[in-house]
Protein backbone atom coordinates (compact mmCIF):
# COMPACT_ATOMS: atom_id res chain seq x y z
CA UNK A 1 -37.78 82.31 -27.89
CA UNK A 2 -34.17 83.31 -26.64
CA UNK A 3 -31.11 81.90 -27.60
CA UNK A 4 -30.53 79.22 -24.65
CA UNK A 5 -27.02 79.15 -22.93
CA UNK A 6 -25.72 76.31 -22.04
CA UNK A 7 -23.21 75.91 -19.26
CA UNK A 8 -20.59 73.09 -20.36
CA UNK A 9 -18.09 71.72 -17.11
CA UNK A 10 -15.67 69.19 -17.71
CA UNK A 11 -12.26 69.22 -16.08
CA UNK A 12 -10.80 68.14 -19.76
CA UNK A 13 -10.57 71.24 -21.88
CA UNK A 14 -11.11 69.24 -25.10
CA UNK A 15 -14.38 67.65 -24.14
CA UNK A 16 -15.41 71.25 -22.68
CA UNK A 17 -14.24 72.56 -26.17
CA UNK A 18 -15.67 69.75 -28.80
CA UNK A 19 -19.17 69.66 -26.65
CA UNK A 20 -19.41 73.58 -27.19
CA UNK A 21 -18.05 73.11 -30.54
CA UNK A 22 -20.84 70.62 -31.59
CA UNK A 23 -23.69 72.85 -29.52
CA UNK A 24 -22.81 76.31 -31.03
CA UNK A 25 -23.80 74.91 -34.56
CA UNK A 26 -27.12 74.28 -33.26
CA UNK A 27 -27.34 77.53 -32.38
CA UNK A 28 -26.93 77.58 -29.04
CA UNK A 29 -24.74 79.86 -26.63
CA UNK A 30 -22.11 78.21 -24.68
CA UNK A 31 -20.52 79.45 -21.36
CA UNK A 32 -17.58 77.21 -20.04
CA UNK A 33 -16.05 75.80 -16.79
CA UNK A 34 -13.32 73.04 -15.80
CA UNK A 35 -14.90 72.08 -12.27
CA UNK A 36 -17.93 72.54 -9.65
CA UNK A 37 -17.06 75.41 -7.79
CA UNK A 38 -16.38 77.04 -11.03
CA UNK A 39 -19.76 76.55 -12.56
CA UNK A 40 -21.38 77.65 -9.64
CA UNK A 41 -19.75 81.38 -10.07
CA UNK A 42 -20.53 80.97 -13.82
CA UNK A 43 -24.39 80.47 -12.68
CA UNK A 44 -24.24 83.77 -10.33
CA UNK A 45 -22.90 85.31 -13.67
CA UNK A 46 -24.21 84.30 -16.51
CA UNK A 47 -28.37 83.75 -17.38
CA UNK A 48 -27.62 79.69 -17.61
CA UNK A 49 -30.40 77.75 -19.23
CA UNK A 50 -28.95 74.22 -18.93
CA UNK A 51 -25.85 72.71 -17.32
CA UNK A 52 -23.94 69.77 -19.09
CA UNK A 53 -21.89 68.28 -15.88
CA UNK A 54 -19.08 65.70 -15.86
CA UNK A 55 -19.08 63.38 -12.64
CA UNK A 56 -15.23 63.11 -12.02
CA UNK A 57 -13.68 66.84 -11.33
CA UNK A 58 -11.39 68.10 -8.59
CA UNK A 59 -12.69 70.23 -6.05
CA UNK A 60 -16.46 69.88 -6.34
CA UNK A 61 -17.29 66.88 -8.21
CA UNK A 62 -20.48 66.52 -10.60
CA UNK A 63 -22.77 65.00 -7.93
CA UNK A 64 -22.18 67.28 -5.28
CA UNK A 65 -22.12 70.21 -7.94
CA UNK A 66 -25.39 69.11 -8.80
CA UNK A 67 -26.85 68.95 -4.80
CA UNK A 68 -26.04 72.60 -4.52
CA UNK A 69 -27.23 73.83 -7.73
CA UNK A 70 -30.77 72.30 -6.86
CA UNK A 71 -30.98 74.00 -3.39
CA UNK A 72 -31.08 77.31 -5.48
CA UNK A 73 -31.82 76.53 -9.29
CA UNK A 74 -34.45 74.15 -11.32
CA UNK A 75 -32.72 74.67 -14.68
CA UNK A 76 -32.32 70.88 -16.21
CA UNK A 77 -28.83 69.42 -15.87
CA UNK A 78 -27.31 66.76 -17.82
CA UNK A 79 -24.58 64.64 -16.01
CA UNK A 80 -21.76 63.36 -18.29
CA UNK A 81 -20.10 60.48 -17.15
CA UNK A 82 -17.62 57.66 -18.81
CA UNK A 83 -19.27 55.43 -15.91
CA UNK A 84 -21.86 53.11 -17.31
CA UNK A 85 -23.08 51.37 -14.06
CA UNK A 86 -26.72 51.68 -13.32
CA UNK A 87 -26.13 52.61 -9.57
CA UNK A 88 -24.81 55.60 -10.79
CA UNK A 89 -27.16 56.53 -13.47
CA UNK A 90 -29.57 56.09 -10.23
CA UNK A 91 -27.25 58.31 -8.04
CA UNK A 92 -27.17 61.15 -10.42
CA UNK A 93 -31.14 61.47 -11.48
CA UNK A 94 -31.83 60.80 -7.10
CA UNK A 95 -30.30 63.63 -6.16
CA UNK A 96 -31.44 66.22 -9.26
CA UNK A 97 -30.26 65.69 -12.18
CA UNK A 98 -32.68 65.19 -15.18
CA UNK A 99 -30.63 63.64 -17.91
CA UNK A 100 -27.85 61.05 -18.03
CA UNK A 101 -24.84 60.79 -20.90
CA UNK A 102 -22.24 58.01 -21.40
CA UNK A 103 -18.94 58.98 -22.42
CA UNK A 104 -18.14 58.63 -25.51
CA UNK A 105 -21.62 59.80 -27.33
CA UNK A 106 -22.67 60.86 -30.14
CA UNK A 107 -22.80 64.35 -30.90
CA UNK A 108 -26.80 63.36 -32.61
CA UNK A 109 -27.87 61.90 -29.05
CA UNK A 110 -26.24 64.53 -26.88
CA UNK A 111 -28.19 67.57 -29.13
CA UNK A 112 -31.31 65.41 -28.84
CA UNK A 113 -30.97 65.00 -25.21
CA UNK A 114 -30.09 68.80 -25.04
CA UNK A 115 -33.25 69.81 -27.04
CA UNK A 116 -35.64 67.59 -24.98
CA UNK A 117 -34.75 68.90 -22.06
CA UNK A 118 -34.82 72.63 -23.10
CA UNK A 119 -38.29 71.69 -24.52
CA UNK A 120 -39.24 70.72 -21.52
CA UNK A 121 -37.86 73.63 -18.98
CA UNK A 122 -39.10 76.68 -21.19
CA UNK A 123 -42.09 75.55 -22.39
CA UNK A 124 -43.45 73.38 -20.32
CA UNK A 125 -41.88 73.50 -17.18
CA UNK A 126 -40.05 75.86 -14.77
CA UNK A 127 -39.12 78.88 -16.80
CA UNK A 128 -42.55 79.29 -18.40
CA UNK A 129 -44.22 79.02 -14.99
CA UNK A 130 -41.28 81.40 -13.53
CA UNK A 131 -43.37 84.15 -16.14
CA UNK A 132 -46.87 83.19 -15.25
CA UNK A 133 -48.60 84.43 -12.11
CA UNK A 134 -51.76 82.62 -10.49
CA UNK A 135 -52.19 79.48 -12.57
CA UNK A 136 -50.62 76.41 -13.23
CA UNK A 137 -52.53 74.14 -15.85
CA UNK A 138 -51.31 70.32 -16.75
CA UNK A 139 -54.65 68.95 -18.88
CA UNK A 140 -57.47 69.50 -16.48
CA UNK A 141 -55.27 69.77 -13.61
CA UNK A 142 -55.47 73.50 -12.40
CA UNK A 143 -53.44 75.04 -9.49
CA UNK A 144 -54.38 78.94 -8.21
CA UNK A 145 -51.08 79.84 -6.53
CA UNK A 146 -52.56 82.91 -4.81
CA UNK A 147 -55.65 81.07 -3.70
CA UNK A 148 -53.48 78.09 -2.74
CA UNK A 149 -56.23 76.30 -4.78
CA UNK A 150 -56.78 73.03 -6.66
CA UNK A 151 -59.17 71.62 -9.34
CA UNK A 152 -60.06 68.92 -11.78
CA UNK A 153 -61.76 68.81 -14.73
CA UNK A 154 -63.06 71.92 -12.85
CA UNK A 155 -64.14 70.58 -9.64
CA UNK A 156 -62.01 72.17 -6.36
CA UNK A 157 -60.11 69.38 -4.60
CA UNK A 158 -59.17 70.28 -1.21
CA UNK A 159 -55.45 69.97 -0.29
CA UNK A 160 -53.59 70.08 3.03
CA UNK A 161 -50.75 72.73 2.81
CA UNK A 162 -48.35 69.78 2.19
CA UNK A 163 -50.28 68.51 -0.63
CA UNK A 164 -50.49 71.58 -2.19
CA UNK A 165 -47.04 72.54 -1.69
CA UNK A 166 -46.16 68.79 -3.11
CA UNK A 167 -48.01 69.13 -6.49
CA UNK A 168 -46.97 72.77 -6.46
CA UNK A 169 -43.30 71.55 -6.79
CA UNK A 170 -44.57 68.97 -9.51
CA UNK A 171 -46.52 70.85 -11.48
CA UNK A 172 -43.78 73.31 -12.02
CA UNK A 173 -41.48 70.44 -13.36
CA UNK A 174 -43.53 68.36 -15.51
CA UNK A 175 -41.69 65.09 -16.59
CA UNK A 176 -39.00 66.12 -14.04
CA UNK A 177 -38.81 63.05 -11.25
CA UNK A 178 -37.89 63.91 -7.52
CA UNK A 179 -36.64 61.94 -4.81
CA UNK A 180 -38.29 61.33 -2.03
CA UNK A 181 -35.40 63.01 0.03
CA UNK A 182 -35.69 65.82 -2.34
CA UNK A 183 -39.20 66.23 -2.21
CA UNK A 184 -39.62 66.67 1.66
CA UNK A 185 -36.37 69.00 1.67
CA UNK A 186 -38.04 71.31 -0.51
CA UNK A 187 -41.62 71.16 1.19
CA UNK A 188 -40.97 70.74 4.73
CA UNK A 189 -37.21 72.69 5.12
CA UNK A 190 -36.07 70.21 6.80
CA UNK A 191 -33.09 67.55 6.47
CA UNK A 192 -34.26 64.14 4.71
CA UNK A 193 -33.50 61.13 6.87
CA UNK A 194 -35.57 58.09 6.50
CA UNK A 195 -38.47 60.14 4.82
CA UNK A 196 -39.41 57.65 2.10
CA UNK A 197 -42.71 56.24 4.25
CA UNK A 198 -43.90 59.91 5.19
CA UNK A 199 -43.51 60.98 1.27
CA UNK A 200 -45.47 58.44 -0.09
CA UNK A 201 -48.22 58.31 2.32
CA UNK A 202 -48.63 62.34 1.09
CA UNK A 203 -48.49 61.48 -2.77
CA UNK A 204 -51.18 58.62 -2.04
CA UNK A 205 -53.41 61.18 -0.51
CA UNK A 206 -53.40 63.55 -3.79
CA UNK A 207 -53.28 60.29 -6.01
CA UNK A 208 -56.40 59.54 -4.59
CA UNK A 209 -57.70 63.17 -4.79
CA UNK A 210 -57.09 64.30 -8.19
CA UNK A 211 -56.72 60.95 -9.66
CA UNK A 212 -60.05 58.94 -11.26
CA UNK A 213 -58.60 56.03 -10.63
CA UNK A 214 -55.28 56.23 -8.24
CA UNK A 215 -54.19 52.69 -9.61
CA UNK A 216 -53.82 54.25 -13.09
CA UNK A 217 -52.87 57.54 -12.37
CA UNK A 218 -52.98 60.28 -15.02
CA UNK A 219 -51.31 63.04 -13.98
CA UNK A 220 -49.01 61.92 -10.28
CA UNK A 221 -46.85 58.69 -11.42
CA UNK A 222 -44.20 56.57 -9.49
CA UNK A 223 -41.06 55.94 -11.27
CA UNK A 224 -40.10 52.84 -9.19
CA UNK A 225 -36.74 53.34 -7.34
CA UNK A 226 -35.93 57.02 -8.14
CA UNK A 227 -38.90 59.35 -7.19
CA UNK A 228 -41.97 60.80 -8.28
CA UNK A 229 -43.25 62.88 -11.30
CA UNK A 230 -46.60 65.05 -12.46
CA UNK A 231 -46.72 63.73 -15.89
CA UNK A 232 -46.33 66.64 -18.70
CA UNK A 233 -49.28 66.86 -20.88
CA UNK A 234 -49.65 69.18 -23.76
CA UNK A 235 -53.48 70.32 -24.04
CA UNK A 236 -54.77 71.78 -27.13
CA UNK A 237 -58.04 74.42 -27.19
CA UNK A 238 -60.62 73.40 -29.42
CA UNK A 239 -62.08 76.29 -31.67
CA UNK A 240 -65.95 77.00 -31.42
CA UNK A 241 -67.99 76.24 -34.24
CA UNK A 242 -68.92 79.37 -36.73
């Protein structure tokens, strides 16, 4: 696997410093910035594999930073924040992000967090499916991009184009949860407002298509009050015999 870089912004040199500090003995590359609109030239520059993103900066703040990476970019970002109020833990995962960080933290939990989600993005997620053409595969749940085509356990489940373009968006994020704003932004290009009811009428509709039974789903799960997410599985072949 490549060495992941991983884009620190903080508009407090020392935290951008002592977080890089701590990462590069894991082994990791570090690329640095002190504010949004900074980071987002360091993304058109630099091959960024995850973005570690303070909340308070001047001239593009962490939220907003965030918004505009995700209209372009699924790499996993991690807000850092001294704010400890749920409402914004909510705000920050709502509109992208995937992990959340309490100033001050230990340098333990922030590699953990760091590693999880790297885990996640290139072998599970996003980056792996970025190399693969045709297939996505979550246990027995099988997309055919090309053939805009979806199965279970083998069996073809039909799918409106919404639905497909829904699970698409999922599957390619596994453990990753998505608004319900998000979600129709990035399936129907189109602004969010008042979407919630239309969203979850669609996930209902695959629930009860590739689910065997939709009230304990498998694979398609609610996470009350934030979004939705396609559960990631890890699947193992079993050898033949001889």
């Amino acid at each position: 696997m490549e060495q992941p870089c991983i884009l620190v912004v903080d508009d407090d040199p020392y935290i951008v410093e002592g977080i890089g500090k701590i990462l590069e003995k894991e082994g990791f590359a570090i690329c640095r910035a002190y504010d949004g609109l900074e980071a987002m030239e360091k993304l058109t520059q630099e091959k960024i594999h995850l973005i570690i993103l303070d909340v308070m900066m001047p001239n593009l703040d962490g939220l907003s930073a965030t918004m505009k990476i995700r209209e372009k970019k699924n790499i996993p970002i991690i807000i850092l924040s001294a704010k400890t109020e749920d409402e914004d833990k909510v705000a920050g995962l709502s509109i992208g992000a995937d992990d959340y960080v309490t100033k001050p933290f230990s340098p333990a939990e922030l590699v953990a967090r760091v590693r999880s989600q790297l885990r996640r993005y290139m072998t599970l997620g996003d980056y792996e499916a970025q190399k693969q053409e045709g297939n996505l595969l979550l246990g027995g749940l099988s997309l055919n991009i090309s053939r805009k085509e979806a199965s279970v356990d083998g069996q073809i489940v039909k799918l409106t184009a919404k639905e497909f373009k829904i699970l698409e968006l999922l599957m390619r994020h596994p453990g990753r949860v998505y608004s319900a704003e998000e979600i129709y932004e990035r399936v129907w290009n189109e602004d969010a407002y008042s979407v919630e009811n239309t969203v979850m009428v669609h996930i209902r509709r695959i629930r009860e298509k590739i689910e065997i039974n939709p009230k304990e789903p498998k694979y398609l799960k609610v996470v009350w009050g934030i979004g939705y997410k396609v559960e990631a599985i890890v699947t193992y072949q079993k050898k033949g015999k001889g």
